[in-house]
C-alpha atoms as a PDB file:
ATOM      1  CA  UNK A   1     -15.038  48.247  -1.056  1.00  0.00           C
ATOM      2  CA  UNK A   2     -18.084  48.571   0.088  1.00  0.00           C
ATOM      3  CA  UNK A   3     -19.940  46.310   2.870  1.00  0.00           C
ATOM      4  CA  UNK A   4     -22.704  44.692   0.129  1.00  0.00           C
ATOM      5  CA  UNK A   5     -20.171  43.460  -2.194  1.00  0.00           C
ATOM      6  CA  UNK A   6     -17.526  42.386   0.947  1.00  0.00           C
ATOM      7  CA  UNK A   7     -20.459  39.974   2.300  1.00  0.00           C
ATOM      8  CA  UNK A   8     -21.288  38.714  -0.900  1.00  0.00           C
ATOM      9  CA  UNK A   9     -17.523  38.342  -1.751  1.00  0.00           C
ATOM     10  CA  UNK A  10     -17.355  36.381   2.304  1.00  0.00           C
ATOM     11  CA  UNK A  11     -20.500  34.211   1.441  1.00  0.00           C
ATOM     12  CA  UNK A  12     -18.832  32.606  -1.691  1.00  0.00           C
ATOM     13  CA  UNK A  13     -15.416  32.400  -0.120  1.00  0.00           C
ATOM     14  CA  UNK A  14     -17.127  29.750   2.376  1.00  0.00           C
ATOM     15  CA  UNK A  15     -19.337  28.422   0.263  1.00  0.00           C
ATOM     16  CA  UNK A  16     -16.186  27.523  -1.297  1.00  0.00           C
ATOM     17  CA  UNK A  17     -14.713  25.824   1.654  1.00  0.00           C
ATOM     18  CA  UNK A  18     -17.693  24.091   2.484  1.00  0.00           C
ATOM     19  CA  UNK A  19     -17.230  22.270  -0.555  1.00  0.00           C
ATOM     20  CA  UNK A  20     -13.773  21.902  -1.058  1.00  0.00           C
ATOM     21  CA  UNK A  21     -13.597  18.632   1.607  1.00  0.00           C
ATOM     22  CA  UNK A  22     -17.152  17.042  -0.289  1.00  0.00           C
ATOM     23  CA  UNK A  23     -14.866  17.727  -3.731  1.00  0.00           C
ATOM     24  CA  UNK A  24     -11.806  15.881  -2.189  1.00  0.00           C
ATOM     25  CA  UNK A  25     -13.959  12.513  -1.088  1.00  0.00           C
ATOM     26  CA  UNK A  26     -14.225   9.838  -3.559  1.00  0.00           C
ATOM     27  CA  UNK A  27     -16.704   6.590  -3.629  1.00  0.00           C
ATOM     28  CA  UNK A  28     -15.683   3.134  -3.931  1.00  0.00           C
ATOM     29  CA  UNK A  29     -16.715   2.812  -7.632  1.00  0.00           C
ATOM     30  CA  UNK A  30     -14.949   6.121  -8.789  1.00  0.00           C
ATOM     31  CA  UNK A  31     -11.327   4.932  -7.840  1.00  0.00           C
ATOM     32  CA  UNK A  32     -11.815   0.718  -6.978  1.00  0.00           C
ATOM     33  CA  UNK A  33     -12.881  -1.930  -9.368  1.00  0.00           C
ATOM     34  CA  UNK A  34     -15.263  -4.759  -7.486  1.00  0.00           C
ATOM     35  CA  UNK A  35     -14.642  -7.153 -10.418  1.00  0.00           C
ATOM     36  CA  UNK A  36     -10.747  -7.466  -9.461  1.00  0.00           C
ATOM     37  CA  UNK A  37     -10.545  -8.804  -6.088  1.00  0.00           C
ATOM     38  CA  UNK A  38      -6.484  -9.233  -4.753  1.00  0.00           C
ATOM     39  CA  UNK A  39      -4.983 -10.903  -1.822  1.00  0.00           C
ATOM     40  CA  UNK A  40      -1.656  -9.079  -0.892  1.00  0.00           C
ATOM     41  CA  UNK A  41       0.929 -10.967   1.940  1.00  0.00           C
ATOM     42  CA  UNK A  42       3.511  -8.487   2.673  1.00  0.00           C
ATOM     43  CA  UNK A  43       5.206  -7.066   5.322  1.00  0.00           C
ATOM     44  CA  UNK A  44       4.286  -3.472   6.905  1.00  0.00           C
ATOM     45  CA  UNK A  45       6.020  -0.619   5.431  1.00  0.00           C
ATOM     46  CA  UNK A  46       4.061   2.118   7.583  1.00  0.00           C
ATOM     47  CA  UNK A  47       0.177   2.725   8.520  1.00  0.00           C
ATOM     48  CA  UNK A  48      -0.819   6.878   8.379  1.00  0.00           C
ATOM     49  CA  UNK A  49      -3.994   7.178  10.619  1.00  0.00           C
ATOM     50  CA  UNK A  50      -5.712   9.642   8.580  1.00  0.00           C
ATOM     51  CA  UNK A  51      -9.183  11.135   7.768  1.00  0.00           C
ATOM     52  CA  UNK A  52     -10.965  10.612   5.822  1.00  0.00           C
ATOM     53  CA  UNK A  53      -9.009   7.034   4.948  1.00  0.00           C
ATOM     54  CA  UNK A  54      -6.481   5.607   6.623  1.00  0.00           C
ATOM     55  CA  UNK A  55      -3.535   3.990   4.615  1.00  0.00           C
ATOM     56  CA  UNK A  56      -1.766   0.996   5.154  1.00  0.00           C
ATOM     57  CA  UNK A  57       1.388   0.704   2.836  1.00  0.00           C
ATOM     58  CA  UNK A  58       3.395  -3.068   2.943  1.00  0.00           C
ATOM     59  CA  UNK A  59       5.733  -4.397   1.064  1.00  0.00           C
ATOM     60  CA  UNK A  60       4.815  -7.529  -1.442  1.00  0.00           C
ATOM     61  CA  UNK A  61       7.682  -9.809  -3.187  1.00  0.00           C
ATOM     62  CA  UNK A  62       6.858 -10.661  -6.265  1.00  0.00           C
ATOM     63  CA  UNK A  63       7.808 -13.823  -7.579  1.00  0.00           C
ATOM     64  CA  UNK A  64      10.537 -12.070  -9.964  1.00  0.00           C
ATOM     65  CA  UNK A  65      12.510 -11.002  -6.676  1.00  0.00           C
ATOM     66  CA  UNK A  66      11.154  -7.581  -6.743  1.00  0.00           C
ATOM     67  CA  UNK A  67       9.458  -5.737  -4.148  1.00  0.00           C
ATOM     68  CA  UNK A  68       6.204  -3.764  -5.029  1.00  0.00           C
ATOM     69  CA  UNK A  69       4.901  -1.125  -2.442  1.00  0.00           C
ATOM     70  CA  UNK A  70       1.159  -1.421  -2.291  1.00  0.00           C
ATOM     71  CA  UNK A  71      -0.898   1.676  -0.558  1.00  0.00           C
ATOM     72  CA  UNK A  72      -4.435   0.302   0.966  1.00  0.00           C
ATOM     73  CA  UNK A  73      -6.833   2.686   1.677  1.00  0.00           C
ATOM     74  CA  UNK A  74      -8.758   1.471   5.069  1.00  0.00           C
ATOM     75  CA  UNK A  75     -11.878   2.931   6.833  1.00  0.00           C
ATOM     76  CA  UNK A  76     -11.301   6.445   8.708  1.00  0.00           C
ATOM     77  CA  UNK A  77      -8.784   6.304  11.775  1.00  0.00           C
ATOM     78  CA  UNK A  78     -11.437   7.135  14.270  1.00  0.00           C
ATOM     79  CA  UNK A  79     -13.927   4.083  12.858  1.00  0.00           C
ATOM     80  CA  UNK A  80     -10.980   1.995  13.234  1.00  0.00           C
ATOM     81  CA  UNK A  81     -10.200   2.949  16.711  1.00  0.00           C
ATOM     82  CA  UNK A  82     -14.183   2.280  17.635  1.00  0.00           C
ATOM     83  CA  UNK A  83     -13.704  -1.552  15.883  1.00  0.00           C
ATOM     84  CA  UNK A  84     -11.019  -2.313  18.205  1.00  0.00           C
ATOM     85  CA  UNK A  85      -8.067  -1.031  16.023  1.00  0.00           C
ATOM     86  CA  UNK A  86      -5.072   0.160  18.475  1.00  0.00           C
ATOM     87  CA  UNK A  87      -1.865   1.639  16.403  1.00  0.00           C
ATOM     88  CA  UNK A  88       0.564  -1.135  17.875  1.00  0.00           C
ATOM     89  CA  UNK A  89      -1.759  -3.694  15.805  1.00  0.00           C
ATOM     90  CA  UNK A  90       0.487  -2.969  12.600  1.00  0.00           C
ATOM     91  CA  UNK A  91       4.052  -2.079  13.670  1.00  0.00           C
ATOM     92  CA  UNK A  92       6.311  -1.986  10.871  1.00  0.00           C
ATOM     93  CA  UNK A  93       8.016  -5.042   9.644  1.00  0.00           C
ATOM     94  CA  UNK A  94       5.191  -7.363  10.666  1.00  0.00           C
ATOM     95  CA  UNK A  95       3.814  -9.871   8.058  1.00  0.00           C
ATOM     96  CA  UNK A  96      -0.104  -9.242   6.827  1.00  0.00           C
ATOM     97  CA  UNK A  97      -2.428 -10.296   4.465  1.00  0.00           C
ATOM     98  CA  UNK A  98      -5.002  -7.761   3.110  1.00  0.00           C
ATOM     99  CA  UNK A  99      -8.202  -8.782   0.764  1.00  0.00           C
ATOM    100  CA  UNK A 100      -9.567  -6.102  -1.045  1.00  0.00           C
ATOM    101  CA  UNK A 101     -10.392  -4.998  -4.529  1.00  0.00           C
ATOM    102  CA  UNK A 102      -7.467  -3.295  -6.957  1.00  0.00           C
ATOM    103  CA  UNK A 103      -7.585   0.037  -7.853  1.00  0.00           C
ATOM    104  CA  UNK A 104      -9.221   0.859 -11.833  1.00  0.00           C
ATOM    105  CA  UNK A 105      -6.157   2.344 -12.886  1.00  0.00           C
ATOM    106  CA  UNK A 106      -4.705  -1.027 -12.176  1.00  0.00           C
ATOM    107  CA  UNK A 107      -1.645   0.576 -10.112  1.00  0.00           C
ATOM    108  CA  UNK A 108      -0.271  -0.857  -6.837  1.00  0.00           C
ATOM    109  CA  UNK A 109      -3.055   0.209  -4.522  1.00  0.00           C
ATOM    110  CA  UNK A 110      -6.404  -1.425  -3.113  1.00  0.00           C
ATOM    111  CA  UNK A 111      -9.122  -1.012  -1.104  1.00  0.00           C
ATOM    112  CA  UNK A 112      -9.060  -3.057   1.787  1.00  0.00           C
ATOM    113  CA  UNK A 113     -11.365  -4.882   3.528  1.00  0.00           C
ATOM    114  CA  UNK A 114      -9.999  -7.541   5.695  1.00  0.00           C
ATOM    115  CA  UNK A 115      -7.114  -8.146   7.225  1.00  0.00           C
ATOM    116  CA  UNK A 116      -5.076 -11.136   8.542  1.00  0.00           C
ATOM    117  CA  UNK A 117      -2.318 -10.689  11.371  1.00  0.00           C
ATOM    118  CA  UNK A 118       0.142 -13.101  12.138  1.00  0.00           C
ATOM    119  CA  UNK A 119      -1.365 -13.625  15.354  1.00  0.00           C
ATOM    120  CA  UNK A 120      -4.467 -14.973  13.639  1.00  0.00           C
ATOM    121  CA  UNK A 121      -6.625 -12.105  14.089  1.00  0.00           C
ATOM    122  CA  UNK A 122      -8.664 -10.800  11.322  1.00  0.00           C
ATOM    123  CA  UNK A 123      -9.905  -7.120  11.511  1.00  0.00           C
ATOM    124  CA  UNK A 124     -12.448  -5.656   8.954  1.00  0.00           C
ATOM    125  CA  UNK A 125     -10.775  -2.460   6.995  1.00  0.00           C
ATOM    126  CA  UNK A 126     -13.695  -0.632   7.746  1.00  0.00           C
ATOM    127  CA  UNK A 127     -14.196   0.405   3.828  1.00  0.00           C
ATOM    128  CA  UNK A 128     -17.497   0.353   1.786  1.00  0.00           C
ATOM    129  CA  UNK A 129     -16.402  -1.667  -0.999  1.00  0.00           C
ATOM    130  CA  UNK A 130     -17.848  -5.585  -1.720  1.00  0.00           C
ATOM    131  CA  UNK A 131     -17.727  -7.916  -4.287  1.00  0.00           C
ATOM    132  CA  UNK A 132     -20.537  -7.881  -6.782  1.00  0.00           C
ATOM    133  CA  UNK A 133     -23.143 -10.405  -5.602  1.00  0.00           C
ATOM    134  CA  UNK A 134     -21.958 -10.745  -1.679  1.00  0.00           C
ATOM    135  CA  UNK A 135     -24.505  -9.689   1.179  1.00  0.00           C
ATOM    136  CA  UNK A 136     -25.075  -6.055   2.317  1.00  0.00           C
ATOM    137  CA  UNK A 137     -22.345  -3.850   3.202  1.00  0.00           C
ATOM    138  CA  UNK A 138     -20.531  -4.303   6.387  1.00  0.00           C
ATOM    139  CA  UNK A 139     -19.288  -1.862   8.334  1.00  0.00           C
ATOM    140  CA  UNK A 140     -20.346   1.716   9.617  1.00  0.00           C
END
């Protein structure tokens, strides 16, 4: 092969990867629907501190009996960790409530925005999303 063709074949392979992590990002309005707001009381099931979005995952009772696993997508880890987050703040087992706005779809999972310890403490999710008609964005 010769060198021409190898650089060429180099430039797209990382103009590839450049792009593969802007492909993988989502907004708020392409998965989350701002006209249907939920409040979720559950207890923790586990918290992955992730990029780009952390998850939260707890456990909701519904009034059947059964138990419906919810995934919340919060802000990243590291912008939770600058609002005051610390990992012990959600050990598993602990009783939350999380406001937020249910996925499009309409499957067990949310955007989160706030959210309510049993301590009385309520931290900010660190997400973009808002409720048609509220006041600018908080956050970042």
């Amino acid at each position: 092969m010769n060198t021409k063709r190898f650089v060429v074949m180099m430039g797209v392979v990382g103009l590839f990867l450049i792009a593969t992590p802007a492909l993988a990002h989502h907004s708020f309005a392409a998965e989350f629907d701002a006209n249907k707001p939920v409040t979720l009381t559950g207890t923790i099931k586990s918290m992955d501190w992730v990029n780009p979005h952390s998850w939260l995952f707890i456990d909701v009772k519904q009034p059947d009996g059964t138990v419906v696993t919810w995934s919340l997508e919060f802000g990243a880890s590291n912008a939770l960790l600058r609002r005051g987050w610390r990992r012990t703040d959600l050990p598993v087992g602990a009783p939350v409530t999380v406001t937020g706005f249910q996925a499009k779809d309409g499957s067990a999972k949310a955007n989160a925005r706030d959210v309510s310890l049993a301590d009385g403490r309520k931290l900010f999710a660190g997400t973009a999303g808002q409720a048609p008609g509220e006041g600018p964005e908080r956050g970042f």
